[in-house]
N, C-alpha and C. Protein backbone atom coordinates (compact mmCIF):
# COMPACT_ATOMS: atom_id res chain seq x y z
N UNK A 1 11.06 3.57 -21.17
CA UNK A 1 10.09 4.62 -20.93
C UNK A 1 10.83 5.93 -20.71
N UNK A 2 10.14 7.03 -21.01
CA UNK A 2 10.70 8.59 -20.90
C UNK A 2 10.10 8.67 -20.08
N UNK A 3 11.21 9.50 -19.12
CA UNK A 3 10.79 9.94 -18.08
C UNK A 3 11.24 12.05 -17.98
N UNK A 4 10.25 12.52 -17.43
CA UNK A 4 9.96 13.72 -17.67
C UNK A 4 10.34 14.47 -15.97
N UNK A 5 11.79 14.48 -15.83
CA UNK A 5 12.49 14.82 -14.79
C UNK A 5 11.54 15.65 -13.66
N UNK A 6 10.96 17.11 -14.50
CA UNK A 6 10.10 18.13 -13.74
C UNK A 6 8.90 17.46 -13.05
N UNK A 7 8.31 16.49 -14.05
CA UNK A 7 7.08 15.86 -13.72
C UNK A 7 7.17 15.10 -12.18
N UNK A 8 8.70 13.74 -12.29
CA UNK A 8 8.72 13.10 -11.35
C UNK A 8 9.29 13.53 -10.33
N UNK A 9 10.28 14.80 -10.33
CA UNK A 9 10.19 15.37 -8.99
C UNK A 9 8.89 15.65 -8.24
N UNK A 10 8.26 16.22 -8.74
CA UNK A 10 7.10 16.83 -7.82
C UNK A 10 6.33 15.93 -7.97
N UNK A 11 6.11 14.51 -8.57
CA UNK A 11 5.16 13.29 -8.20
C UNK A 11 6.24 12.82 -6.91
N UNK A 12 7.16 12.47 -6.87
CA UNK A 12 7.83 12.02 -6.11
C UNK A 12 7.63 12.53 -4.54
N UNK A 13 7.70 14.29 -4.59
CA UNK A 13 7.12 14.62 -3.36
C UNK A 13 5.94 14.77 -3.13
N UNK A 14 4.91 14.78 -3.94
CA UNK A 14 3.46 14.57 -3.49
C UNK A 14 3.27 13.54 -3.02
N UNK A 15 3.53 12.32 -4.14
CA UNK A 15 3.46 10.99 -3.02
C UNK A 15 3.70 11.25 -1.63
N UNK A 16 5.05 11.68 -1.44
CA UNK A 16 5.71 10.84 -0.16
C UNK A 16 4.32 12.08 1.29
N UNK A 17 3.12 12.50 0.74
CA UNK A 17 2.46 12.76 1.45
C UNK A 17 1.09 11.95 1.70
N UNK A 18 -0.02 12.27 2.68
CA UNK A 18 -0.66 11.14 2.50
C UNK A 18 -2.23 11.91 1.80
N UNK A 19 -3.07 11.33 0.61
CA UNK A 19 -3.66 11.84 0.42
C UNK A 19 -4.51 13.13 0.70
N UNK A 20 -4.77 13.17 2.04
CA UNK A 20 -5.59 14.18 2.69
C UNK A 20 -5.08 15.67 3.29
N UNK A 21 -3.38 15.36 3.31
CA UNK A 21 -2.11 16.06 3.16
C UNK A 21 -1.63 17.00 2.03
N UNK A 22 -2.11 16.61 0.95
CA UNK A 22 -1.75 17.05 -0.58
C UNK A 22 -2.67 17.99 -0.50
N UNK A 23 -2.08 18.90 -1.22
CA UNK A 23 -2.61 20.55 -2.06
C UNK A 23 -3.31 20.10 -3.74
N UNK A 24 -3.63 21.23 -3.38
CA UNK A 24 -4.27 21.22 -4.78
C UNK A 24 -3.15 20.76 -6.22
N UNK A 25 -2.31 21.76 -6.31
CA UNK A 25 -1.06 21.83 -6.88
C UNK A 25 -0.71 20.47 -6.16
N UNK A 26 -0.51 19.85 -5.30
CA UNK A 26 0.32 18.63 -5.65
C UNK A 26 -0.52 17.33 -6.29
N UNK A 27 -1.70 17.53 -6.21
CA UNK A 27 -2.71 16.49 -6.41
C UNK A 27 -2.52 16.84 -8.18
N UNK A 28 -2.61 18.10 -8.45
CA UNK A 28 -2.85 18.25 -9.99
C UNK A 28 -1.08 17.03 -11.00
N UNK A 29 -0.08 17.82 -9.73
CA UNK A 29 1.55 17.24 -10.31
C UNK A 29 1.37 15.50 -10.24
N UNK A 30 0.59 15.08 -9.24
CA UNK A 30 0.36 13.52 -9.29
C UNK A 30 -0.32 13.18 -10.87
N UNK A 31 -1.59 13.89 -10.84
CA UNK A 31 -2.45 13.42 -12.10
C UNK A 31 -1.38 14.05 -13.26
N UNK A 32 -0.86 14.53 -13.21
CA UNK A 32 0.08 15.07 -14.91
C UNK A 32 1.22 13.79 -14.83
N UNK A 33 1.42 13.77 -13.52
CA UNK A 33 2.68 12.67 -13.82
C UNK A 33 2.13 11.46 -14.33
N UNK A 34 0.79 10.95 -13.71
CA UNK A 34 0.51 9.68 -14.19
C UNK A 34 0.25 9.47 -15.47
N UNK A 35 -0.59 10.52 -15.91
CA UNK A 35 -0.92 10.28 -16.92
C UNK A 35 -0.21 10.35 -18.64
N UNK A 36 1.41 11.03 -17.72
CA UNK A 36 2.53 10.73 -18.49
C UNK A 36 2.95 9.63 -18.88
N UNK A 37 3.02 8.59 -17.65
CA UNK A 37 3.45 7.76 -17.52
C UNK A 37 2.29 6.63 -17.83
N UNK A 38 1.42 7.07 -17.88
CA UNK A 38 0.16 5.96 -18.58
C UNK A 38 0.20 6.27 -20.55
N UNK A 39 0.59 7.05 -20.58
CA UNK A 39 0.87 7.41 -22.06
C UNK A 39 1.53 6.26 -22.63
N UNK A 40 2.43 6.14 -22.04
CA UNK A 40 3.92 4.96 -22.57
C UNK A 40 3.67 3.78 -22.15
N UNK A 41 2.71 3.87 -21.16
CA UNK A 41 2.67 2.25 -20.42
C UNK A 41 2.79 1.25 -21.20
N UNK A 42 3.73 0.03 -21.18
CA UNK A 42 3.32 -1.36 -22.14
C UNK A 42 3.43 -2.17 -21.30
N UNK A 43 2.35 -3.33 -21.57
CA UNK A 43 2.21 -4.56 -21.04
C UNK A 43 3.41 -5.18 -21.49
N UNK A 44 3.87 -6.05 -20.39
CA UNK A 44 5.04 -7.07 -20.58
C UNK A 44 4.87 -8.31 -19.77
N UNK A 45 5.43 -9.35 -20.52
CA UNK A 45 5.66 -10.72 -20.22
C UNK A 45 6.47 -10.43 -18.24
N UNK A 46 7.31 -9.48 -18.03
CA UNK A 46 8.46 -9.10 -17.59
C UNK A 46 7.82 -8.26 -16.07
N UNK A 47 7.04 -7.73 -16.73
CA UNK A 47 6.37 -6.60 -15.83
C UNK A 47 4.97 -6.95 -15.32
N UNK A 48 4.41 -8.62 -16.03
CA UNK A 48 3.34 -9.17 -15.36
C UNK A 48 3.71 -10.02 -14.21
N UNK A 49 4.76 -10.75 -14.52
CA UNK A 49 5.98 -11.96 -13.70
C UNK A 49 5.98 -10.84 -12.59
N UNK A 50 6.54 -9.74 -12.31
CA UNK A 50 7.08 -9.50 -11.26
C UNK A 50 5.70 -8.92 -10.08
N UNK A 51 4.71 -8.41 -11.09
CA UNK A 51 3.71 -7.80 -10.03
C UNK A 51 2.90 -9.36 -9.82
N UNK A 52 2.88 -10.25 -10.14
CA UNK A 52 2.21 -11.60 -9.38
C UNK A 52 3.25 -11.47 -8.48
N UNK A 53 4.50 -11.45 -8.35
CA UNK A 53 5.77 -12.16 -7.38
C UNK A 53 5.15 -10.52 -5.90
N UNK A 54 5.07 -10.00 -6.47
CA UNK A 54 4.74 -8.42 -5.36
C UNK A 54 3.41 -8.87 -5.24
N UNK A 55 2.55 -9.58 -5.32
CA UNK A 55 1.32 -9.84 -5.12
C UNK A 55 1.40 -10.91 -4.25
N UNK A 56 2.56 -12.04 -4.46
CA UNK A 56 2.49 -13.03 -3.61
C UNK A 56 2.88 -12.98 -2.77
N UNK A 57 4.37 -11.87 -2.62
CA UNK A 57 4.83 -11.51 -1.42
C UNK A 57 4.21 -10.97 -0.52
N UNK A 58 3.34 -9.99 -0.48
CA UNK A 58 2.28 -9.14 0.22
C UNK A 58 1.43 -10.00 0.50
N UNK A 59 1.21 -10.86 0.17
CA UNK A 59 -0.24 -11.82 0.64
C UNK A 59 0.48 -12.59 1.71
N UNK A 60 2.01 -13.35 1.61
CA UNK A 60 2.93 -13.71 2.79
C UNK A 60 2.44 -12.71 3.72
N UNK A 61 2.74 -11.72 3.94
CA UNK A 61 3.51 -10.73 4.93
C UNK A 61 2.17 -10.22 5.23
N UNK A 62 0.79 -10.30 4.82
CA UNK A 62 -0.67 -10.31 5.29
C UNK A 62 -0.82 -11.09 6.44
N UNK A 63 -0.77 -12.40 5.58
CA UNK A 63 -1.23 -13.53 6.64
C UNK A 63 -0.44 -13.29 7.89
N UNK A 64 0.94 -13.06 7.93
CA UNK A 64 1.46 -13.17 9.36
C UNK A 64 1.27 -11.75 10.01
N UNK A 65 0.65 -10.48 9.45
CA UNK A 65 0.78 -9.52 9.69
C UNK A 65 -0.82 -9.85 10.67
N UNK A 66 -1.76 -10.46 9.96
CA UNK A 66 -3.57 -10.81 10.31
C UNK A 66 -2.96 -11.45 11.82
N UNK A 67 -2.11 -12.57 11.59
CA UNK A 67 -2.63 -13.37 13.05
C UNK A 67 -1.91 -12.99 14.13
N UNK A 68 -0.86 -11.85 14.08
CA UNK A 68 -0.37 -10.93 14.89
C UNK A 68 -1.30 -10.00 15.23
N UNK A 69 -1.91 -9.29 14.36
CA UNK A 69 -2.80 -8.18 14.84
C UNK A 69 -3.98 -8.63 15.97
N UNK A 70 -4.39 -9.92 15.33
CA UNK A 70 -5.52 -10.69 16.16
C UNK A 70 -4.79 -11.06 17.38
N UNK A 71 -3.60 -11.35 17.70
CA UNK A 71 -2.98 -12.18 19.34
C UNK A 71 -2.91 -10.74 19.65
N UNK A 72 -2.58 -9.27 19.33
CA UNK A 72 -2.19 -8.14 19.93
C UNK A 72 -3.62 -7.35 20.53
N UNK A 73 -5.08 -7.86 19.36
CA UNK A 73 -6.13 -7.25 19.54
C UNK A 73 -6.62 -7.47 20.89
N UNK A 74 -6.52 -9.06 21.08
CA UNK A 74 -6.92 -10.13 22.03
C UNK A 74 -5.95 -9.52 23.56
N UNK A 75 -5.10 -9.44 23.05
CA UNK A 75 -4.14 -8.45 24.09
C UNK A 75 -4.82 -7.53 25.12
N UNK A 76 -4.96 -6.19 23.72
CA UNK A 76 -5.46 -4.92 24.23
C UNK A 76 -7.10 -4.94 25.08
N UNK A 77 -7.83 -5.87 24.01
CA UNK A 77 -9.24 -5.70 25.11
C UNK A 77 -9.08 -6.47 26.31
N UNK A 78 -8.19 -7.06 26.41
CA UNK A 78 -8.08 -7.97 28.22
C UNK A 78 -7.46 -6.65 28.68
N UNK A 79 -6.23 -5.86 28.70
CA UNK A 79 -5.73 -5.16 29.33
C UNK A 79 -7.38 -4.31 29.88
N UNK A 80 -7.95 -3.43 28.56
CA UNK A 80 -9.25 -2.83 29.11
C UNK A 80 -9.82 -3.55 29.64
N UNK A 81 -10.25 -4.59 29.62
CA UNK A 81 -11.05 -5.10 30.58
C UNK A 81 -10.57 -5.43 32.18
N UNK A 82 -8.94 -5.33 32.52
CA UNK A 82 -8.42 -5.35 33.18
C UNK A 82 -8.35 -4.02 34.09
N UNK A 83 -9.06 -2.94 33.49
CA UNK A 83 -8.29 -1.73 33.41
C UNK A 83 -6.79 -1.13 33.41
N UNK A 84 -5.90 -1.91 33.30
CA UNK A 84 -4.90 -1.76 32.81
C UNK A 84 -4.81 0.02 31.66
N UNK A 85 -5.52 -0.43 31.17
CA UNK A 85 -5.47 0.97 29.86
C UNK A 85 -6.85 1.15 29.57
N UNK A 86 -7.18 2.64 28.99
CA UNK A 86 -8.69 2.40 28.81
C UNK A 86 -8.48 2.02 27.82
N UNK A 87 -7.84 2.54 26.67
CA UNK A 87 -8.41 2.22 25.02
C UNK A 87 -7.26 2.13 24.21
N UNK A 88 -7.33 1.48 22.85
CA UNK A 88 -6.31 0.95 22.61
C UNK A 88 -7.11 1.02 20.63
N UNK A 89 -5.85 1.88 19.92
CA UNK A 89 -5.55 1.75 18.86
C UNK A 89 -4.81 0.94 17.67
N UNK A 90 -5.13 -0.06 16.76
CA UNK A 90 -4.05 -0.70 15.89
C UNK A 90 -4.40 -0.66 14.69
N UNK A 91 -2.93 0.26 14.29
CA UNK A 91 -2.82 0.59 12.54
C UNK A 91 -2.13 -0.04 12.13
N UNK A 92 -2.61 -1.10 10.68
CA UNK A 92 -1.46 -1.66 9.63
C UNK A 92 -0.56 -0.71 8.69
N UNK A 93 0.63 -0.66 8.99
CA UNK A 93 1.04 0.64 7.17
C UNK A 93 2.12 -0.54 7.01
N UNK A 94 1.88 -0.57 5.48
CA UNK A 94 2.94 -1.02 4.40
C UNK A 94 3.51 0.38 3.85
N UNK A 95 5.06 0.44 3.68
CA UNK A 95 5.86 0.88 3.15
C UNK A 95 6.41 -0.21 2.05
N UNK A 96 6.47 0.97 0.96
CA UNK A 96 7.27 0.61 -0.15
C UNK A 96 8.30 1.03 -0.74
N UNK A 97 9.70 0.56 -0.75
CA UNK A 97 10.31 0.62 -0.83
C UNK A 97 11.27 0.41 -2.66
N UNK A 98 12.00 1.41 -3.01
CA UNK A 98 13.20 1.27 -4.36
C UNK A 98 13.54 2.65 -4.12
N UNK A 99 15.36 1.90 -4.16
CA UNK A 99 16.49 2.37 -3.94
C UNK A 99 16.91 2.84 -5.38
N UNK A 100 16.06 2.28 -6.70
CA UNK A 100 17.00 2.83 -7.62
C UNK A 100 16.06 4.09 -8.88
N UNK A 101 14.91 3.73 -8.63
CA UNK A 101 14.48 4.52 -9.88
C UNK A 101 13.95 6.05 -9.30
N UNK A 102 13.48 5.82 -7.75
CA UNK A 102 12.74 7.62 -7.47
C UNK A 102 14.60 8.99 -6.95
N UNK A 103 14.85 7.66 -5.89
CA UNK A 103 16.75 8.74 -5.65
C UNK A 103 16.73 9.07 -6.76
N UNK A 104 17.64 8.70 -7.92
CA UNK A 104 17.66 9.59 -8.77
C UNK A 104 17.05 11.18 -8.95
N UNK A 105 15.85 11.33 -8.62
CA UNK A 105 15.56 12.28 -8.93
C UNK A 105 14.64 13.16 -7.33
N UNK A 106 14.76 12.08 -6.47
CA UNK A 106 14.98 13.15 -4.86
C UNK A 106 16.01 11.88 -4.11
N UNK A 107 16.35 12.74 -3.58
CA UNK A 107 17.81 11.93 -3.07
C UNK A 107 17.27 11.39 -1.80
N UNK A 108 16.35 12.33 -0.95
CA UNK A 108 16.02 12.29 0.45
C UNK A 108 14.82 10.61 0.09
N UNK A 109 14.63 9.99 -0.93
CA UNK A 109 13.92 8.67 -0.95
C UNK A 109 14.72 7.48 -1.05
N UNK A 110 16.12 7.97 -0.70
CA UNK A 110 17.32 6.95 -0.94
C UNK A 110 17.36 6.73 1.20
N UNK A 111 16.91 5.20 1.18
CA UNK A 111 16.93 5.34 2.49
C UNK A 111 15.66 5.17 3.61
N UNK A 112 14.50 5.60 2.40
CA UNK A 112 13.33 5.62 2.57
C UNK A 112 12.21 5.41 2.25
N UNK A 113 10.94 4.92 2.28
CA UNK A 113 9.96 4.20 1.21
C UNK A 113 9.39 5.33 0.31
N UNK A 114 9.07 5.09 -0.59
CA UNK A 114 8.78 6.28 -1.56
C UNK A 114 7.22 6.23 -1.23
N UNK A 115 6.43 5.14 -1.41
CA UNK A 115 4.94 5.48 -0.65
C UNK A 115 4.70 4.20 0.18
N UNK A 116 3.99 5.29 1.58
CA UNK A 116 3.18 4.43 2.73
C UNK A 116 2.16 4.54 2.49
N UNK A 117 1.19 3.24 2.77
CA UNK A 117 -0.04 3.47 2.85
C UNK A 117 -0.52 2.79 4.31
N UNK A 118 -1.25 3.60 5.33
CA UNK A 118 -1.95 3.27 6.16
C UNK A 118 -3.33 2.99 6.08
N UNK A 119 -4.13 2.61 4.77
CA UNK A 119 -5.01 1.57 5.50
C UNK A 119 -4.96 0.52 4.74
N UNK A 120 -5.25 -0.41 5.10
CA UNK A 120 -4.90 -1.79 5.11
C UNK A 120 -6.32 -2.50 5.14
N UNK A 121 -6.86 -3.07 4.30
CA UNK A 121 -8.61 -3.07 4.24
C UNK A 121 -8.85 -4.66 4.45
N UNK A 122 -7.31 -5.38 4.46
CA UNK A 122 -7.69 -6.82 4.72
C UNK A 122 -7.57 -7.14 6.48
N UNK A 123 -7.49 -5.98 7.19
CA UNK A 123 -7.75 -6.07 8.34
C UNK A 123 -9.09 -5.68 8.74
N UNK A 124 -9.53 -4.38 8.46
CA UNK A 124 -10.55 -3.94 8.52
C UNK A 124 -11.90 -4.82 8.10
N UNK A 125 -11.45 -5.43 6.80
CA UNK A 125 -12.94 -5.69 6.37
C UNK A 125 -13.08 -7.71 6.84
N UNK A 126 -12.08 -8.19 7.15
CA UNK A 126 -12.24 -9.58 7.92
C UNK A 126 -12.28 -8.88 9.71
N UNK A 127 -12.54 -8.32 10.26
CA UNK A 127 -12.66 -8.23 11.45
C UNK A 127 -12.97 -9.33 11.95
N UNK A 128 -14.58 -10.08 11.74
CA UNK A 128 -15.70 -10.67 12.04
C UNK A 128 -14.93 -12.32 11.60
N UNK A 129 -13.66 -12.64 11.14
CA UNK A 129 -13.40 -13.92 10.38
C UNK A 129 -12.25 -13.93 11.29
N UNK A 130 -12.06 -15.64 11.78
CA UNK A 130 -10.57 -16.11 12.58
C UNK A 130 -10.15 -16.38 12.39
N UNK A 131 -10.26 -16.63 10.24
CA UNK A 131 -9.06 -16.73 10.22
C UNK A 131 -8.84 -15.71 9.20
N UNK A 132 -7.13 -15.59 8.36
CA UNK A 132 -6.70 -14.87 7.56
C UNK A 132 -7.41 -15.33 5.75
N UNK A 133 -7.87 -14.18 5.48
CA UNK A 133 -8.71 -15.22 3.88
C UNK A 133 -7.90 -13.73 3.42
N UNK A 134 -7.30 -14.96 2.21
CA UNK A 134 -5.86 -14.64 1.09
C UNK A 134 -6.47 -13.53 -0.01
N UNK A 135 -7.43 -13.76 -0.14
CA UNK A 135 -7.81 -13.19 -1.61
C UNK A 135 -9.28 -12.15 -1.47
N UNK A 136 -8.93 -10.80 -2.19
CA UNK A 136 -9.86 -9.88 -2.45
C UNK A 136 -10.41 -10.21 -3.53
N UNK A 137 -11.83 -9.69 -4.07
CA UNK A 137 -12.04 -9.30 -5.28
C UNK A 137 -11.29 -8.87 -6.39
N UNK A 138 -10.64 -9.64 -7.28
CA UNK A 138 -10.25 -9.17 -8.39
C UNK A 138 -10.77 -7.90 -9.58
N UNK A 139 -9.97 -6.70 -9.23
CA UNK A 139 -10.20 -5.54 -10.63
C UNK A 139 -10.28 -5.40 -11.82
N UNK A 140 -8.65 -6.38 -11.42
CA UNK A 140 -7.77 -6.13 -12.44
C UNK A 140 -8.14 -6.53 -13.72
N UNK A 141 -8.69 -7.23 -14.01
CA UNK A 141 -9.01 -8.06 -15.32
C UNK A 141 -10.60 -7.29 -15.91
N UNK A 142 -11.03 -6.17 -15.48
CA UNK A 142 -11.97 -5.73 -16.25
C UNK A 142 -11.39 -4.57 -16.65
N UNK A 143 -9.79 -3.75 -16.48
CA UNK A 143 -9.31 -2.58 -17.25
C UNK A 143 -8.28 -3.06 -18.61
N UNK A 144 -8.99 -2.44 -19.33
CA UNK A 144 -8.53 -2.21 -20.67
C UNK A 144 -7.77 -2.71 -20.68
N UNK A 145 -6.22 -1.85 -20.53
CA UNK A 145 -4.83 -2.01 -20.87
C UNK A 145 -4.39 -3.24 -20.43
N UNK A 146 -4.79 -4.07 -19.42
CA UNK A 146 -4.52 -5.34 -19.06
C UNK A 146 -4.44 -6.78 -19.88
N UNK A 147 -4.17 -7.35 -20.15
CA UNK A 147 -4.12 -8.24 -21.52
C UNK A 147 -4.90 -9.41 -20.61
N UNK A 148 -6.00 -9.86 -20.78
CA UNK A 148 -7.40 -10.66 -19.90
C UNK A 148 -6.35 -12.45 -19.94
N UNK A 149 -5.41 -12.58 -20.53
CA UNK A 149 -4.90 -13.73 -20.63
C UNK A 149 -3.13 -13.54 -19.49
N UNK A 150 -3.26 -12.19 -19.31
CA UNK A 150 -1.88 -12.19 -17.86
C UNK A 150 -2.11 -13.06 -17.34
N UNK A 151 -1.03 -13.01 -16.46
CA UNK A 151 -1.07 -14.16 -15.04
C UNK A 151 -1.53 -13.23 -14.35
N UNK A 152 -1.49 -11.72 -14.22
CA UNK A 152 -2.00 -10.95 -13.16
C UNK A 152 -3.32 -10.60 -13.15
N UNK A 153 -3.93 -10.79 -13.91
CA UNK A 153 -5.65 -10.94 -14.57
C UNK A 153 -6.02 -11.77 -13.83
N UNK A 154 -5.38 -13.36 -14.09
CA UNK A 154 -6.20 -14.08 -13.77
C UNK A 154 -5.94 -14.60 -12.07
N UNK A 155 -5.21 -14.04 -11.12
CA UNK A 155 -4.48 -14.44 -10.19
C UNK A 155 -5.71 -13.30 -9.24
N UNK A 156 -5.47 -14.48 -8.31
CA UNK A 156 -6.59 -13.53 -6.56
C UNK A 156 -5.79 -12.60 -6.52
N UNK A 157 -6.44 -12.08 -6.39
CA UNK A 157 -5.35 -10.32 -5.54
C UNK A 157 -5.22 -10.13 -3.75
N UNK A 158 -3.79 -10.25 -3.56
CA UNK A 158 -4.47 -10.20 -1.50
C UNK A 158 -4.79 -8.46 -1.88
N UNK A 159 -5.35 -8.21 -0.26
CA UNK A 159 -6.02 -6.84 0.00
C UNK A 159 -4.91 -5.45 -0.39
N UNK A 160 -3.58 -5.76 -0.02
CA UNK A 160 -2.83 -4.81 -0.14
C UNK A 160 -2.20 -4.15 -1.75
N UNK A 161 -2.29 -5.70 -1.61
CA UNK A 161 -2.11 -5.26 -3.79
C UNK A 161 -2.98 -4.90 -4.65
N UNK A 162 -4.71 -5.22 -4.03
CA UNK A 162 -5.77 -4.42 -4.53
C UNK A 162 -5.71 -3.00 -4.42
N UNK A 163 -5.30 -2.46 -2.97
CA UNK A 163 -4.89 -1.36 -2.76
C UNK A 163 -4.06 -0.20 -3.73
N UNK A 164 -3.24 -1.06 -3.93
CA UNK A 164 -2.00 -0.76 -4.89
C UNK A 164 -2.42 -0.35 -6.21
N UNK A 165 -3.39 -0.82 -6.73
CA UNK A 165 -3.64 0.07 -7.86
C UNK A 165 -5.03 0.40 -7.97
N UNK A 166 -5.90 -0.11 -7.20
CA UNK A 166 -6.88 0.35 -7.08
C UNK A 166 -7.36 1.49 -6.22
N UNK A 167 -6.71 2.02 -4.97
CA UNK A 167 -7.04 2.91 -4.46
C UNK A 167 -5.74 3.77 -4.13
N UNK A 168 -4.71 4.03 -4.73
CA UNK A 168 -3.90 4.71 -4.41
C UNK A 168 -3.60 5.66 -5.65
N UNK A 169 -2.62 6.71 -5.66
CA UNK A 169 -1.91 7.40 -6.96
C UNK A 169 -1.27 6.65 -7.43
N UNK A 170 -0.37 5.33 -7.30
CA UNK A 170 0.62 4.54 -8.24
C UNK A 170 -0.24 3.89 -9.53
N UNK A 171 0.54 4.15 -10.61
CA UNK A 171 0.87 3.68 -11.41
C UNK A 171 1.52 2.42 -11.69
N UNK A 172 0.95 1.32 -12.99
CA UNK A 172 1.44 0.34 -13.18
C UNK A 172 3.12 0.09 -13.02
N UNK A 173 3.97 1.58 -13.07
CA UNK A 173 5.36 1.62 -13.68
C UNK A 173 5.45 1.23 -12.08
N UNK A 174 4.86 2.59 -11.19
CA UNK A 174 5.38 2.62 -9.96
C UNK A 174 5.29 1.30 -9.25
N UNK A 175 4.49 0.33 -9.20
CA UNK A 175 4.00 -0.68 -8.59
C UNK A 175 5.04 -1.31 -9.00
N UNK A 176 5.50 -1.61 -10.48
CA UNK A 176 6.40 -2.68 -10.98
C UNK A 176 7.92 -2.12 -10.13
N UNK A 177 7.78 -1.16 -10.15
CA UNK A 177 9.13 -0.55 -9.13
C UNK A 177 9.53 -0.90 -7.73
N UNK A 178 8.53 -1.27 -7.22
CA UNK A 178 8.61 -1.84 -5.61
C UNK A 178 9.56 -3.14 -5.54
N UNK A 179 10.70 -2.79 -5.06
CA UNK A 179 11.53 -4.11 -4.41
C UNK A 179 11.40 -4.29 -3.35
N UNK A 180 11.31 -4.10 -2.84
CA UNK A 180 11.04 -4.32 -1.41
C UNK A 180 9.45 -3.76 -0.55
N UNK A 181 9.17 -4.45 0.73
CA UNK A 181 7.52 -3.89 1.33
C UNK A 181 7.97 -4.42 2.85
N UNK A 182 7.69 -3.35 3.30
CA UNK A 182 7.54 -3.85 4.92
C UNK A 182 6.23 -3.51 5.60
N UNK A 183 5.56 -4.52 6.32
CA UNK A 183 4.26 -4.01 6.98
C UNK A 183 4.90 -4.20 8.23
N UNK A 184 3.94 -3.04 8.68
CA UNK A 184 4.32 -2.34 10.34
C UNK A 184 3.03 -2.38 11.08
N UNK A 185 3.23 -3.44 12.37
CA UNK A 185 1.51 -2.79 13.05
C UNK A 185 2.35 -2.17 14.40
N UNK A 186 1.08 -0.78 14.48
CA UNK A 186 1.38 0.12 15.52
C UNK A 186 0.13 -0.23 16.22
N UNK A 187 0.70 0.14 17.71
CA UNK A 187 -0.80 0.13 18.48
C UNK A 187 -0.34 1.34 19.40
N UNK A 188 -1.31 1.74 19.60
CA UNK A 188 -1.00 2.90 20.32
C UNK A 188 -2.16 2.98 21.64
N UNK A 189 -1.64 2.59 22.94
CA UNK A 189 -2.47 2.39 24.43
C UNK A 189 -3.06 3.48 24.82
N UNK A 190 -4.44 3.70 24.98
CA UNK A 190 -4.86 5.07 25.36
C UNK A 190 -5.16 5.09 26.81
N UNK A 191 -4.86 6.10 27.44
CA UNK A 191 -4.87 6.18 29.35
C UNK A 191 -5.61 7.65 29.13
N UNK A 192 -7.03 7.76 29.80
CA UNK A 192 -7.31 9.60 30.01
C UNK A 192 -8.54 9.23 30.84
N UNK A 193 -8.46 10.83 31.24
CA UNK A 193 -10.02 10.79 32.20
C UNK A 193 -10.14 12.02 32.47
N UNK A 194 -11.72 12.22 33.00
CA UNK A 194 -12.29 13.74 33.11
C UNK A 194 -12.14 14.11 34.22
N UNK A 195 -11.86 15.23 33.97
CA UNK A 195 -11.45 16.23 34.88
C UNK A 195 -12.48 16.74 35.49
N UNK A 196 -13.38 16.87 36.78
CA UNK A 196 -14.51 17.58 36.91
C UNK A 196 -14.74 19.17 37.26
């Protein structure tokens, strides 16, 4: 694939912001880059293999990420109910991580995930369920360019890899680029009161 140096600098730093963060001008450098890079896109034997293997990995690192969040949730409302703390925040972010294709062209992503995403919808939308359930709604297999006989067509999608191309700026290239993913849960303890 050609890659269009001017383009992926400034996709490179728009990403590394979070949607609601981005300018006009950087939102426009995202859509020119993609759609560069959707120009050339080809399906591969090569490039289906690896986004099931990033699909299966993320669905690992779900499940243990779900029944942590739930022993930490279970945590925080005893503390409130303890009064211990009044209120209590917990965010999932996956970082994604490659060391070899964005450096190249910003150095400051050598070291660092090229895109985070903080929300995480397989927490959010099982709230109400005890246990961890593996699989979202499948997309993938009603867009075009997808060959309906992949393994990635026909494979559950966990929540984070739905994410991944369904609600984010990445691209098929970018997704196939991810070596590495770390999910992070933050909680953050809230203590305040009024002043009269």
């Amino acid at each position: 694939m050609k890659i269009d140096k001017e383009l992926e600098i400034a996709f490179i730093r728009a990403i590394q912001k979070t949607s609601n963060e981005r300018n006009k001008s950087e939102k426009k450098a995202i859509d020119n880059r993609n759609e560069y890079i959707n120009s050339q896109f080809k399906w591969s034997t090569e490039l289906d293999e690896k986004l099931l293997r990033i699909n299966n990995k993320l669905r690992e690192e779900e499940k243990k990420v779900y029944n942590q969040y739930r022993k930490i949730e279970e945590q925080c409302k005893l503390m409130v109910a303890n009064k211990v703390i009044k209120d209590f925040n917990i965010e999932v972010e996956s970082d994604y991580w490659n060391n070899k294709h964005y450096k190249k062209y910003d150095p400051k992503v050598y070291g660092n995930p090229f895109y985070i995403n903080t929300w995480d919808g397989f927490v959010g939308f099982r709230q109400l369920e005890e246990e961890y359930n593996e699989s979202c709604s499948n997309t993938v297999g009603g867009m075009s360019f997808i060959p309906q006989d992949s393994l990635i067509a026909k494979a559950n999608h966990c929540y984070s890899f739905h994410h991944l191309y369904d609600h984010s700026d990445l691209t098929w290239f970018d997704i196939y680029n991810i070596d590495e993913i770390w999910l992070e849960i933050k909680v953050n303890y809230q203590f305040f009161s009024k002043i009269k």
